[in-house]
Each structure stands twice: as structure tokens, then as C-alpha cells.
PDB file of N, CA and C in Angstrom:
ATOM      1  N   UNK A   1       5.087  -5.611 -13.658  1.00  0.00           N
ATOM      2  CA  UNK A   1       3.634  -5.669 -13.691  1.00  0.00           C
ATOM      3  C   UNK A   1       3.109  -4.706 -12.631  1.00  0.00           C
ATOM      4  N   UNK A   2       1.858  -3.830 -13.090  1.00  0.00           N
ATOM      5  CA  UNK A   2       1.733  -2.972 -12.014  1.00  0.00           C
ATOM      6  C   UNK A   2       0.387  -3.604 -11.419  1.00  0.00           C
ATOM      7  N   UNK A   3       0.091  -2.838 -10.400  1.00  0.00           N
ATOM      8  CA  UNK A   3      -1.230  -2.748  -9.417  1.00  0.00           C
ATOM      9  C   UNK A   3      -2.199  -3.311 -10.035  1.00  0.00           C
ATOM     10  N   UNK A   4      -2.840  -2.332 -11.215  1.00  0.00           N
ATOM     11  CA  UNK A   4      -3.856  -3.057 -11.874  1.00  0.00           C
ATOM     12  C   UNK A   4      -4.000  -4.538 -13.194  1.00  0.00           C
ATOM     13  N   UNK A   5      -2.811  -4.595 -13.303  1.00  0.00           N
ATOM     14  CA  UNK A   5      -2.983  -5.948 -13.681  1.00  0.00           C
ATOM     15  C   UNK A   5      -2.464  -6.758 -12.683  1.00  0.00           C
ATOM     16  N   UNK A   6      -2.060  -6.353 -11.692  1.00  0.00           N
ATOM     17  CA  UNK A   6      -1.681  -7.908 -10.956  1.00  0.00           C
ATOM     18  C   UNK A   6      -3.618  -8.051 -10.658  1.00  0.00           C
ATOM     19  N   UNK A   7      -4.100  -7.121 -10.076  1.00  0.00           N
ATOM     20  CA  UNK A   7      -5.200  -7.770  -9.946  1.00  0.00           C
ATOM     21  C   UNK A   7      -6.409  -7.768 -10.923  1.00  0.00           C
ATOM     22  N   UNK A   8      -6.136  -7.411 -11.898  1.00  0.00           N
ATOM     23  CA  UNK A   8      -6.617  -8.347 -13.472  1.00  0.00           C
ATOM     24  C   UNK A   8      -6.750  -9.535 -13.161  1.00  0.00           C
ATOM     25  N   UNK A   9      -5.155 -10.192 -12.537  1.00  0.00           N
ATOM     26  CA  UNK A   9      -4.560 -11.729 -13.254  1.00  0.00           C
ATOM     27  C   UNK A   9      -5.051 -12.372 -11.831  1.00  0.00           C
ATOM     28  N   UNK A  10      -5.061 -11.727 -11.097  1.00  0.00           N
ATOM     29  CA  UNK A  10      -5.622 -12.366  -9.861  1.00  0.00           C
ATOM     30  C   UNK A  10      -7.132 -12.777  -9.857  1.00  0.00           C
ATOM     31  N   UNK A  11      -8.329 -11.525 -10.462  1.00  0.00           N
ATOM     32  CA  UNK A  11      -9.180 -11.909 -10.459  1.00  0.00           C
ATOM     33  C   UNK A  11      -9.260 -13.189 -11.958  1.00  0.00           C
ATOM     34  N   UNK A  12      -8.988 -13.169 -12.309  1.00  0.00           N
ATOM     35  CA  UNK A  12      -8.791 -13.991 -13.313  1.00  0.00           C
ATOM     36  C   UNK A  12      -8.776 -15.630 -12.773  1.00  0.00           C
ATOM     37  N   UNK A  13      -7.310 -15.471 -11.911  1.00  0.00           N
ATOM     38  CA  UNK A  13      -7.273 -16.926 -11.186  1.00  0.00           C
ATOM     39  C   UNK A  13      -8.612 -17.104 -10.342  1.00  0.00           C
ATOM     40  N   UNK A  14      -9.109 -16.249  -9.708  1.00  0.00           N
ATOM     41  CA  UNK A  14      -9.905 -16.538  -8.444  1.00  0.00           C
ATOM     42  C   UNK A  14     -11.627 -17.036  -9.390  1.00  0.00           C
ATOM     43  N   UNK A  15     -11.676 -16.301 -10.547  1.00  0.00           N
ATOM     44  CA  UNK A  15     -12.686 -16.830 -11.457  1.00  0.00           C
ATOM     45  C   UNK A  15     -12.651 -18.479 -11.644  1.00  0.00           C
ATOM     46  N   UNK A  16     -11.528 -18.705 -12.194  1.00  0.00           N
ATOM     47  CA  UNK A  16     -11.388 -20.185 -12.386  1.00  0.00           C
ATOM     48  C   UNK A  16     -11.218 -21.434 -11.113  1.00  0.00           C
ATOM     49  N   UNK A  17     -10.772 -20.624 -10.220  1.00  0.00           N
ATOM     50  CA  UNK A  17      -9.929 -21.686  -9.132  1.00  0.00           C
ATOM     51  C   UNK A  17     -10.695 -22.829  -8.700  1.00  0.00           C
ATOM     52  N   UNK A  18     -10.343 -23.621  -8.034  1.00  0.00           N
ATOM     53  CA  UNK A  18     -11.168 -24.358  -7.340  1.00  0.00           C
ATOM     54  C   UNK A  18     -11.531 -23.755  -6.036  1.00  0.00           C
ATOM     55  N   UNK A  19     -11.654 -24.144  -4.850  1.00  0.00           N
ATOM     56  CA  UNK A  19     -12.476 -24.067  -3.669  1.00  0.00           C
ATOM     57  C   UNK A  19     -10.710 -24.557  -2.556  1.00  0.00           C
ATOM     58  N   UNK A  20     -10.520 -25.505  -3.177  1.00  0.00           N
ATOM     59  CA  UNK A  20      -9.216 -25.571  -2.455  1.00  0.00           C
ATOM     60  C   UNK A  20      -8.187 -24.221  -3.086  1.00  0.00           C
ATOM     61  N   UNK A  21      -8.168 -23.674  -3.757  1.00  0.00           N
ATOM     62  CA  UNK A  21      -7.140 -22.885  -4.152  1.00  0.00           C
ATOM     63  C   UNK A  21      -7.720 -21.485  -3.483  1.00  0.00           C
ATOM     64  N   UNK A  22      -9.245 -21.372  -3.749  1.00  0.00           N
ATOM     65  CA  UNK A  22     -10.440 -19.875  -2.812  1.00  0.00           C
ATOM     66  C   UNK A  22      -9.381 -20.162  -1.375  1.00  0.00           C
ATOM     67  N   UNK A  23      -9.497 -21.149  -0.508  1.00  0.00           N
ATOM     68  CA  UNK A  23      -9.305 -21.206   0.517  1.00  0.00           C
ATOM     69  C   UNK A  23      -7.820 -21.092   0.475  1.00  0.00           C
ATOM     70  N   UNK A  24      -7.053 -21.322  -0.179  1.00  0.00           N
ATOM     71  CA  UNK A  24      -5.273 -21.154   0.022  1.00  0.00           C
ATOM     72  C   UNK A  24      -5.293 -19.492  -0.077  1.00  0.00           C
ATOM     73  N   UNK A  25      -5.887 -19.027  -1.215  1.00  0.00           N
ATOM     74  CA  UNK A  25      -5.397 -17.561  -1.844  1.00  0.00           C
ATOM     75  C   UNK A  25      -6.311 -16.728  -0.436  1.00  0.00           C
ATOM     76  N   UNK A  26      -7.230 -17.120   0.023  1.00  0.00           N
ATOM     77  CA  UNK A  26      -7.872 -16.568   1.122  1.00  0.00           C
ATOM     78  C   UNK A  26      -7.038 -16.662   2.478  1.00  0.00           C
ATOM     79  N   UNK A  27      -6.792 -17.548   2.862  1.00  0.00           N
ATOM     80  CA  UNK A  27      -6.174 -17.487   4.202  1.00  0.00           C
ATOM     81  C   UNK A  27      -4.707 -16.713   3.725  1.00  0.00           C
ATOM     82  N   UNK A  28      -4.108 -17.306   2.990  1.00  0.00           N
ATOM     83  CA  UNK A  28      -3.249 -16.034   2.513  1.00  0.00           C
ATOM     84  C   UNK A  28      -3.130 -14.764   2.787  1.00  0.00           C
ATOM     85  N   UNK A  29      -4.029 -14.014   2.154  1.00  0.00           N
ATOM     86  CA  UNK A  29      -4.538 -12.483   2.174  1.00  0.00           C
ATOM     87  C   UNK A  29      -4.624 -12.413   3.476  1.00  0.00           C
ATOM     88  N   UNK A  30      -5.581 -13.475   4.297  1.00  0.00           N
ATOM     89  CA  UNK A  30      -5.867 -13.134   5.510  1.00  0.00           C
ATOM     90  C   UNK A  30      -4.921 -12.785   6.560  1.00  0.00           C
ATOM     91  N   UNK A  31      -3.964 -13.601   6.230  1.00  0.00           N
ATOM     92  CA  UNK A  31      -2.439 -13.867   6.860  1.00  0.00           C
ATOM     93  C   UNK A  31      -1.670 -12.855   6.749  1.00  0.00           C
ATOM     94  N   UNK A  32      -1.766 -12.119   5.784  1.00  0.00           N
ATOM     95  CA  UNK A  32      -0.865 -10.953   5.338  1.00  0.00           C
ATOM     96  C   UNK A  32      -1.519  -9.687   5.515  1.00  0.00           C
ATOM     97  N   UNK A  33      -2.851  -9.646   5.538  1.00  0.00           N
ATOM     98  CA  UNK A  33      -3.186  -8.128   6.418  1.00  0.00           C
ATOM     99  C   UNK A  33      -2.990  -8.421   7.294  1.00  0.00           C
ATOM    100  N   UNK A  34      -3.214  -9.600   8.221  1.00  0.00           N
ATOM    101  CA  UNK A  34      -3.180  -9.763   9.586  1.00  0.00           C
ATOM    102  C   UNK A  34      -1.678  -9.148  10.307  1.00  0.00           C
ATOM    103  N   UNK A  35      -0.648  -9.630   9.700  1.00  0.00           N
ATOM    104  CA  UNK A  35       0.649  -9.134   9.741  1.00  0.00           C
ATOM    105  C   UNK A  35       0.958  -7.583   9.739  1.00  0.00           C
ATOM    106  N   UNK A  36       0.461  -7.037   8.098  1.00  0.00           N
ATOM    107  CA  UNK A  36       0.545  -5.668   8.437  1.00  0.00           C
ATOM    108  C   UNK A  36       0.016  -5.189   9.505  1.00  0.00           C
ATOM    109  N   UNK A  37      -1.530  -5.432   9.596  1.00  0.00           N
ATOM    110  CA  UNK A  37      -1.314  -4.627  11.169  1.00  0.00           C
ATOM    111  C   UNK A  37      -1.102  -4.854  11.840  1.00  0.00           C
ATOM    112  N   UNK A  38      -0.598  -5.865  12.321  1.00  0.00           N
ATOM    113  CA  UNK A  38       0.678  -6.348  13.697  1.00  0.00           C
ATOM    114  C   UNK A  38       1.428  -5.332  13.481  1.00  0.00           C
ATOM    115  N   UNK A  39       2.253  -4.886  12.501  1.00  0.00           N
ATOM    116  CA  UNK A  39       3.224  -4.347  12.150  1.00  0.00           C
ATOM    117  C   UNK A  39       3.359  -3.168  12.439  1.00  0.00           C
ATOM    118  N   UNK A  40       1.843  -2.721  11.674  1.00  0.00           N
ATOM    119  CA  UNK A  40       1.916  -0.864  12.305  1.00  0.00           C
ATOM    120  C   UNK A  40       1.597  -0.632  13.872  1.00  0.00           C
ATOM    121  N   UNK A  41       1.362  -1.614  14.374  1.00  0.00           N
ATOM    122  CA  UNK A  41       1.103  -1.285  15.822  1.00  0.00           C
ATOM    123  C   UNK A  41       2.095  -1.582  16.118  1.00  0.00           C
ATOM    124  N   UNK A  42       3.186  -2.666  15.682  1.00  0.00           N
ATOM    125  CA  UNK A  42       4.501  -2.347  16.337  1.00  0.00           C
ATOM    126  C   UNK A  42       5.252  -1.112  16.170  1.00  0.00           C
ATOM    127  N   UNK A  43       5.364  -0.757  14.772  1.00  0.00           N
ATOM    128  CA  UNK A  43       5.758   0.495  14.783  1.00  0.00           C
ATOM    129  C   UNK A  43       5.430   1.312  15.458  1.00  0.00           C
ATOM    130  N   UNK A  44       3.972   1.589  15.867  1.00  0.00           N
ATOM    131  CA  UNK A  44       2.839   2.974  16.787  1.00  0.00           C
ATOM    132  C   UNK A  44       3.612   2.483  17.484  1.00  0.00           C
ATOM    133  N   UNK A  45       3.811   0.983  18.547  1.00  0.00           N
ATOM    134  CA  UNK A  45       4.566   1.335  19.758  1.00  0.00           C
ATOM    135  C   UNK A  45       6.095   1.573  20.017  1.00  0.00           C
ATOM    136  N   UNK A  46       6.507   1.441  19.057  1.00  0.00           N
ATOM    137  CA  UNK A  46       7.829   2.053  19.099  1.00  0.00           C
ATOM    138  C   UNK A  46       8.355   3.763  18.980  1.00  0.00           C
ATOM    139  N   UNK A  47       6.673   4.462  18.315  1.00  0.00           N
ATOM    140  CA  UNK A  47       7.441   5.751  17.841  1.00  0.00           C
ATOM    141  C   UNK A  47       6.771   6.298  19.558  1.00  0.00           C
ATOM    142  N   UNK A  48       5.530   5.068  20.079  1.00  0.00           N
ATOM    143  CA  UNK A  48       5.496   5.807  21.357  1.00  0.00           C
ATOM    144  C   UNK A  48       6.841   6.028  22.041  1.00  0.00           C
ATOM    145  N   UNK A  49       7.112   4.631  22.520  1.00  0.00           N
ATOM    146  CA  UNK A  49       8.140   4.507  23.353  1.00  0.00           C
ATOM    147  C   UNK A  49       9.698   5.813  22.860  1.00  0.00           C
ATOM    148  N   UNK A  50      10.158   5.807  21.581  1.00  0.00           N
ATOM    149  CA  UNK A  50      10.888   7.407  21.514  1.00  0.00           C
ATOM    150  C   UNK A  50      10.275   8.624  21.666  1.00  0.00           C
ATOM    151  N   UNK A  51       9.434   8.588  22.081  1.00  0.00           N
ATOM    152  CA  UNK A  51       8.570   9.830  22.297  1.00  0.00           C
ATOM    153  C   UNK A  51       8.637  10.145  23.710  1.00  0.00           C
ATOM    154  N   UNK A  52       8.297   9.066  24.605  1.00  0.00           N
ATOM    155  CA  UNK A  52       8.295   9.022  26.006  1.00  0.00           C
ATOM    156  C   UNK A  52       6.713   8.944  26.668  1.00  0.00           C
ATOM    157  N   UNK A  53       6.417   8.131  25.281  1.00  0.00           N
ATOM    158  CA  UNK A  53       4.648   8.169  26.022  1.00  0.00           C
ATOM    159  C   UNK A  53       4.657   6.000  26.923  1.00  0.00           C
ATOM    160  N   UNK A  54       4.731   6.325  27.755  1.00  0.00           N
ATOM    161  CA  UNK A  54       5.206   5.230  28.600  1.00  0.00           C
ATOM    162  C   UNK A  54       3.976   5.228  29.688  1.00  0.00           C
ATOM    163  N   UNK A  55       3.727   4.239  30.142  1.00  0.00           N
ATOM    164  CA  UNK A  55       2.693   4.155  31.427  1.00  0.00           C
ATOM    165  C   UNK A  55       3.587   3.416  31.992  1.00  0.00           C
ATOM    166  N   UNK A  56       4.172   3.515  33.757  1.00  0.00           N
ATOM    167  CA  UNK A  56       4.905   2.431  34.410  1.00  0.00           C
ATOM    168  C   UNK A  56       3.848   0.869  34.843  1.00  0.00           C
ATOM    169  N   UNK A  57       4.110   0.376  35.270  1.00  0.00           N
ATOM    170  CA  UNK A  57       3.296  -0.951  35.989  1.00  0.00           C
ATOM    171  C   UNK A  57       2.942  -0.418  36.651  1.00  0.00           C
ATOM    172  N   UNK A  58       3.091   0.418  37.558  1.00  0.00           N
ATOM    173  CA  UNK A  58       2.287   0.632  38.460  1.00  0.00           C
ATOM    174  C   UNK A  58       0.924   1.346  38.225  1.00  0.00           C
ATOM    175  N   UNK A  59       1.025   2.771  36.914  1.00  0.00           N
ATOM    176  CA  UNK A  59       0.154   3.229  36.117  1.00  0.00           C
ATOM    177  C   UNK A  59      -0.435   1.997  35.771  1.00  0.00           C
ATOM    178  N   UNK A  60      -0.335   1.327  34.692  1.00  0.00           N
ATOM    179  CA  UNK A  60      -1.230   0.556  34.246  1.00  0.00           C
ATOM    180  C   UNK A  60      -1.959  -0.292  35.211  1.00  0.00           C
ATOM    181  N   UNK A  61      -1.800  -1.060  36.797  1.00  0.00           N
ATOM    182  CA  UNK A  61      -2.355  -1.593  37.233  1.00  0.00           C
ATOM    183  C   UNK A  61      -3.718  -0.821  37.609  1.00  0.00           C
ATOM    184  N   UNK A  62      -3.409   0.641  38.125  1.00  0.00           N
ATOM    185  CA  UNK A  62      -4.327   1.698  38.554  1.00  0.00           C
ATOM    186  C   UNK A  62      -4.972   1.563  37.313  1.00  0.00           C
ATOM    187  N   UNK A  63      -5.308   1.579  36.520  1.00  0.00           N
ATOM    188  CA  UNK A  63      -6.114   1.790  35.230  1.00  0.00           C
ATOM    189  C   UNK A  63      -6.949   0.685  35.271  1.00  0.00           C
ATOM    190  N   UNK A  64      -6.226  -0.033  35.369  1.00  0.00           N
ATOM    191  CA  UNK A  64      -6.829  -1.830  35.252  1.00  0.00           C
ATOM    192  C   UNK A  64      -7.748  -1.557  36.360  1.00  0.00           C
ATOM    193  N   UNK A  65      -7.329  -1.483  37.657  1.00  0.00           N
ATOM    194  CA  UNK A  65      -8.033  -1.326  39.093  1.00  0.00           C
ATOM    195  C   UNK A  65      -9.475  -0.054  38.691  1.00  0.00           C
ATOM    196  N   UNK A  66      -9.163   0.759  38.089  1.00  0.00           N
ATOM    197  CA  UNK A  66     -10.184   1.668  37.791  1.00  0.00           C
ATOM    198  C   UNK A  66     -11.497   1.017  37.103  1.00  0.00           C
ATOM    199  N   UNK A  67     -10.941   0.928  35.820  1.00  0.00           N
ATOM    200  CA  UNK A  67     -11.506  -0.317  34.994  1.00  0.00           C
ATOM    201  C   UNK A  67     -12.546  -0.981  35.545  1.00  0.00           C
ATOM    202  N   UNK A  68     -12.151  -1.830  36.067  1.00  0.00           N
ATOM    203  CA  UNK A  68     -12.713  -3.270  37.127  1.00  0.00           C
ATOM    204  C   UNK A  68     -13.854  -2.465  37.945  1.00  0.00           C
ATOM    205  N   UNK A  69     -13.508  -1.718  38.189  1.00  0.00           N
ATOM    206  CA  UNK A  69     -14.337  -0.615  39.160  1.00  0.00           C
ATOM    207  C   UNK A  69     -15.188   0.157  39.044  1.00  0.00           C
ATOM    208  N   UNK A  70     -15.552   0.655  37.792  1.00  0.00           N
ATOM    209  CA  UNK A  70     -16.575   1.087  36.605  1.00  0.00           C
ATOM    210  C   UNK A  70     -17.244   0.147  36.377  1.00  0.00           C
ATOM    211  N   UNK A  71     -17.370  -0.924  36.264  1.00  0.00           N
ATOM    212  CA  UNK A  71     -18.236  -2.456  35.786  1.00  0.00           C
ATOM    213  C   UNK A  71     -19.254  -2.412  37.132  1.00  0.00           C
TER     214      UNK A  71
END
């Protein structure tokens, strides 16, 4: 089944559903973009870290300290 009929059959269900099923198929979705982009930001920080784009603790506190200091 491709792309456009899965979401044919989807809008289909979401036409009929109840309100308990809106709210299952919703937090769902919600749950699962939420993930992907967890995901690509794990990835972004991993292709940082082989790259060598790194801030030490001590960098990042100075930033933080800067930060705070601008306000």
C-alpha cells in the first residue's frame, strides 16, 4: 500500500472514529514526530561530535556566564 492510500484509509478511519480513537490516533502521531525529531538532533549531534565541533565545560559555562550577563 502506498503513501496515498494509506492516507485515503486513514482519513477514512479518522471520519468515522470516535473521540476516544481522535485521541489514541492523535497522541500517536504526536508521539512519533516527537521521536523523529529527537532523532535528528541526535543524529545533528553525533555528525557534530565526528566533525570536532565540541564546546569543553569550561566553554559552555563562559557562554552560560555571558548569557546571564546580557539579561
Amino acid at each position: 500500500m502506498g503513501a496515498l492510500e494509506i492516507r485515503e484509509e486513514l482519513q477514512r478511519y479518522i471520519e468515522i472514529g470516535d473521540k476516544q480513537f481522535l485521541n489514541t490516533l492523535y497522541e500517536t502521531a504526536k508521539n512519533y514526530m516527537e521521536q523523529k525529531r529527537l532523532d535528528r538532533m541526535i543524529a545533528e549531534g553525533e555528525a557534530d561530535i565526528k566533525a570536532g565541533r565540541l564546546h569543553s565545560q569550561k566553554d559552555v559555562q563562559k557562554m552560560i556566564e555571558d548569557w546571564t550577563k546580557e539579561k
